[in-house]
Protein backbone atom coordinates (compact mmCIF):
# COMPACT_ATOMS: atom_id res chain seq x y z
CA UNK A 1 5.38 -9.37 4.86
CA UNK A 2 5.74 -8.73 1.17
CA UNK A 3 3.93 -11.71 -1.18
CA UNK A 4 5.81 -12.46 -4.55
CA UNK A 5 2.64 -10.44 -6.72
CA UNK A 6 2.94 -7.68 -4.42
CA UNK A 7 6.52 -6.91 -4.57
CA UNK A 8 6.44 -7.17 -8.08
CA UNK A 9 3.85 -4.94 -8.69
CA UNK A 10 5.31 -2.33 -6.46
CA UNK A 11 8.91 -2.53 -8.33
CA UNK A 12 6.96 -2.20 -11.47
CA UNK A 13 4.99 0.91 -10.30
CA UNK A 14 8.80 2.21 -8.78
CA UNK A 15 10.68 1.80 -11.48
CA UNK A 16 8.29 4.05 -13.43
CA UNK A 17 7.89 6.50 -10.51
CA UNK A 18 11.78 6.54 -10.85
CA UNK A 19 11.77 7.35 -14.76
CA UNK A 20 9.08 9.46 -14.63
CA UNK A 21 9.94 12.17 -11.54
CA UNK A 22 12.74 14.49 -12.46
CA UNK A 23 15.34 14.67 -9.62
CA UNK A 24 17.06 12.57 -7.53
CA UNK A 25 15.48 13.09 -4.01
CA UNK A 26 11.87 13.66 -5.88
CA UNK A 27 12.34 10.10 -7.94
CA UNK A 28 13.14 8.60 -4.53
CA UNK A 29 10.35 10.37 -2.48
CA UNK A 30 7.81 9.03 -4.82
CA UNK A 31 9.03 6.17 -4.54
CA UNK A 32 9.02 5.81 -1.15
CA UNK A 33 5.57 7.06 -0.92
CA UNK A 34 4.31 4.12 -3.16
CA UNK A 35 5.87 2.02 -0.91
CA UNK A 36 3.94 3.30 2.73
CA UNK A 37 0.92 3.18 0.52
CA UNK A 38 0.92 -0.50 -0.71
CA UNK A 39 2.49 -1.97 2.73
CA UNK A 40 1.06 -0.12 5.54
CA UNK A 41 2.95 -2.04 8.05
CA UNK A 42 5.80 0.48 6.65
CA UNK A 43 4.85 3.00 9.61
CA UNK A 44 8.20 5.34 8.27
CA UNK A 45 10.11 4.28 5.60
CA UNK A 46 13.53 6.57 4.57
CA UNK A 47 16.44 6.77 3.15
CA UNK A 48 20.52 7.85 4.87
CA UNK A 49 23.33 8.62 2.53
CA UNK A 50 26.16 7.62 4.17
CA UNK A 51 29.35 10.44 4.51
CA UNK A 52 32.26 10.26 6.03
CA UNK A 53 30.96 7.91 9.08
CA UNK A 54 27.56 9.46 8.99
CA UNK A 55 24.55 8.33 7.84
CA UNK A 56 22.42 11.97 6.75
CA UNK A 57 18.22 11.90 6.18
CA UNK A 58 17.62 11.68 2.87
CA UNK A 59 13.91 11.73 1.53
CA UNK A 60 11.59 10.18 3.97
CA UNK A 61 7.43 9.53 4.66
CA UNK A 62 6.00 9.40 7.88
CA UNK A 63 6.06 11.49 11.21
CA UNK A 64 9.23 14.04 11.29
CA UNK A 65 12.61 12.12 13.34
CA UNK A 66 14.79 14.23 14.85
CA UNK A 67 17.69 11.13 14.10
CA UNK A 68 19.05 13.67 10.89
CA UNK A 69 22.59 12.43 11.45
CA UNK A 70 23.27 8.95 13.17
CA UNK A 71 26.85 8.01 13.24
CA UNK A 72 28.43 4.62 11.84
CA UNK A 73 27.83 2.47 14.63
CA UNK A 74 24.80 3.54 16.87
CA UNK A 75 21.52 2.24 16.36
CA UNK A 76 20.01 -0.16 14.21
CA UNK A 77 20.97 2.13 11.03
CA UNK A 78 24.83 2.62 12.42
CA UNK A 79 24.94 -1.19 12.91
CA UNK A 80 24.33 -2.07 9.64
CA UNK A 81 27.00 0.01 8.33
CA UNK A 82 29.21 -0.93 10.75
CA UNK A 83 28.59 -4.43 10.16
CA UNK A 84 28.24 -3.75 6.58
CA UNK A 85 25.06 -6.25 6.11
CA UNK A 86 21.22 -5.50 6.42
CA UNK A 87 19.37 -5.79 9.92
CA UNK A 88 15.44 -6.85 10.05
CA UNK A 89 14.80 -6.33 14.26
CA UNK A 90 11.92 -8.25 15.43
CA UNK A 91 11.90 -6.05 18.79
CA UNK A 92 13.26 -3.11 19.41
CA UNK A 93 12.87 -3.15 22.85
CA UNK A 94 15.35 -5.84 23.19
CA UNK A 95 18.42 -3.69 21.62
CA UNK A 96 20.35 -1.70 24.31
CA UNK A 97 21.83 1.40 21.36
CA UNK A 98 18.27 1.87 19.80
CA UNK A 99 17.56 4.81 18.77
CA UNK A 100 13.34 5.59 19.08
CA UNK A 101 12.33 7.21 16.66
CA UNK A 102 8.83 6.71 17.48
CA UNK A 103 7.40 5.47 21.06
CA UNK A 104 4.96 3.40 18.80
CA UNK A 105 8.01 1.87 16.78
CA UNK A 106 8.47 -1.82 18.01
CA UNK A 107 10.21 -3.50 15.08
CA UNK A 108 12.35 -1.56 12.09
CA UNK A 109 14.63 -2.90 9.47
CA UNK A 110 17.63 -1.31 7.30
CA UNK A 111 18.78 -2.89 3.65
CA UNK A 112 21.88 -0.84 2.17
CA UNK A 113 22.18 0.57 -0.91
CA UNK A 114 25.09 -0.26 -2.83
CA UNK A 115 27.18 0.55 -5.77
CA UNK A 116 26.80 -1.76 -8.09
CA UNK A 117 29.95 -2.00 -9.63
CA UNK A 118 32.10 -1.62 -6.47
CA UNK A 119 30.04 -2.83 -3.55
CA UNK A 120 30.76 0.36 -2.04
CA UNK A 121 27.55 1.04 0.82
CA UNK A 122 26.32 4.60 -0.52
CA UNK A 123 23.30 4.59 2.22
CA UNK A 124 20.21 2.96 3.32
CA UNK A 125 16.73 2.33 2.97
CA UNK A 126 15.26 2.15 6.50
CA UNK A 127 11.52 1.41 7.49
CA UNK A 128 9.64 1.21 10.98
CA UNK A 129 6.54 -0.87 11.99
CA UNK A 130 4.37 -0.71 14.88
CA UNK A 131 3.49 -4.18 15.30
CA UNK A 132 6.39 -6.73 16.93
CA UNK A 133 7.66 -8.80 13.35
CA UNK A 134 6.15 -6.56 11.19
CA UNK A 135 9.15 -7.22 8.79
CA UNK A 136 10.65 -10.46 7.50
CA UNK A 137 13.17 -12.21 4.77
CA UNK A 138 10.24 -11.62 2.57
CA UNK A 139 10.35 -7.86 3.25
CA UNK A 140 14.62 -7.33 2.68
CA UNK A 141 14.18 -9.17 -0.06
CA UNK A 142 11.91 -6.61 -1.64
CA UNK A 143 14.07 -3.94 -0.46
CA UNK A 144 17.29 -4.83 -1.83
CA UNK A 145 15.21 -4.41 -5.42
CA UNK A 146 14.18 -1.29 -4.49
CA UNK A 147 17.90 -0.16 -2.97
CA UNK A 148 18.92 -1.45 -6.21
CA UNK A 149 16.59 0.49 -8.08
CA UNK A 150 17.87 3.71 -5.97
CA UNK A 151 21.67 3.04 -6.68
CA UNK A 152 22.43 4.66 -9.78
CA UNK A 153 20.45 7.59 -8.80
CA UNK A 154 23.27 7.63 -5.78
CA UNK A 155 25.90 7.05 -7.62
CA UNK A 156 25.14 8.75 -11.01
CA UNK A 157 23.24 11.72 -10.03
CA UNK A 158 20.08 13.22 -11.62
């Protein structure tokens, strides 16, 4: 759960991260790294770029995955693209195409990045918790500000 003071904060301290750390995938690591800091029920937290019905590890903290390429459709990261809309999984255990990234991972939850001006799904910001619920409305709400934070750097390069 992300309170309103938190996630402000955090966006604050990201969007200066952002304008501070030359590179795309170094602007976005810090980034990232700020956030498993400040919300340590964020067990992994990572980004996919999506291409040509894949979804491809981007910058990432947390234990290594061996899910580098997950295609459009399988698992909770496919599914979103699939479906096109964010997923926040109470339970892992409960989906029947999950793929485990962790034996310790019992809840995860994926908020797309977008272009902004076309709507077009450029990848994802996906995050894992150890605890059943760890994630909530409060907690994609805070991560659509920080995929919108990453989507020029997706879409305009650096």
């Amino acid at each position: 759960m992300v309170s309103p003071d938190t996630g402000s904060a955090l966006l604050a301290r990201i969007e200066d991260v952002i304008a501070a750390t030359p590179g795309r995938d170094a602007a976005v690591l810090a980034a990232l790294r700020l956030v498993a800091e400040r919300l340590p029920h964020y067990r992994w937290v990572g980004v996919y770029l999506l291409d040509v019905g894949m979804l491809n590890l981007g910058p990432y903290v947390g234990e290594p995955t061996e899910h580098t390429l997950i295609p459009v459709g399988q698992g909770v990261c496919g599914t979103a693209v699939a479906l096109k809309q964010n997923q926040v999984v109470s339970d892992v255990r409960t989906l029947d195409n999950y793929l485990a990234c962790s034996a310790l991972t019992r809840s995860e939850i994926v908020v797309l990045i977008r272009d902004p001006a076309t709507g077009t799904i450029l990848g994802q910001i996906d995050a894992d918790g150890h605890e059943v619920g760890a994630f909530d409305a409060s907690d994609e709400a805070f991560l659509e500000q920080v995929a919108a934070r990453f989507a020029p750097l997706y879409t305009h390069g650096r």
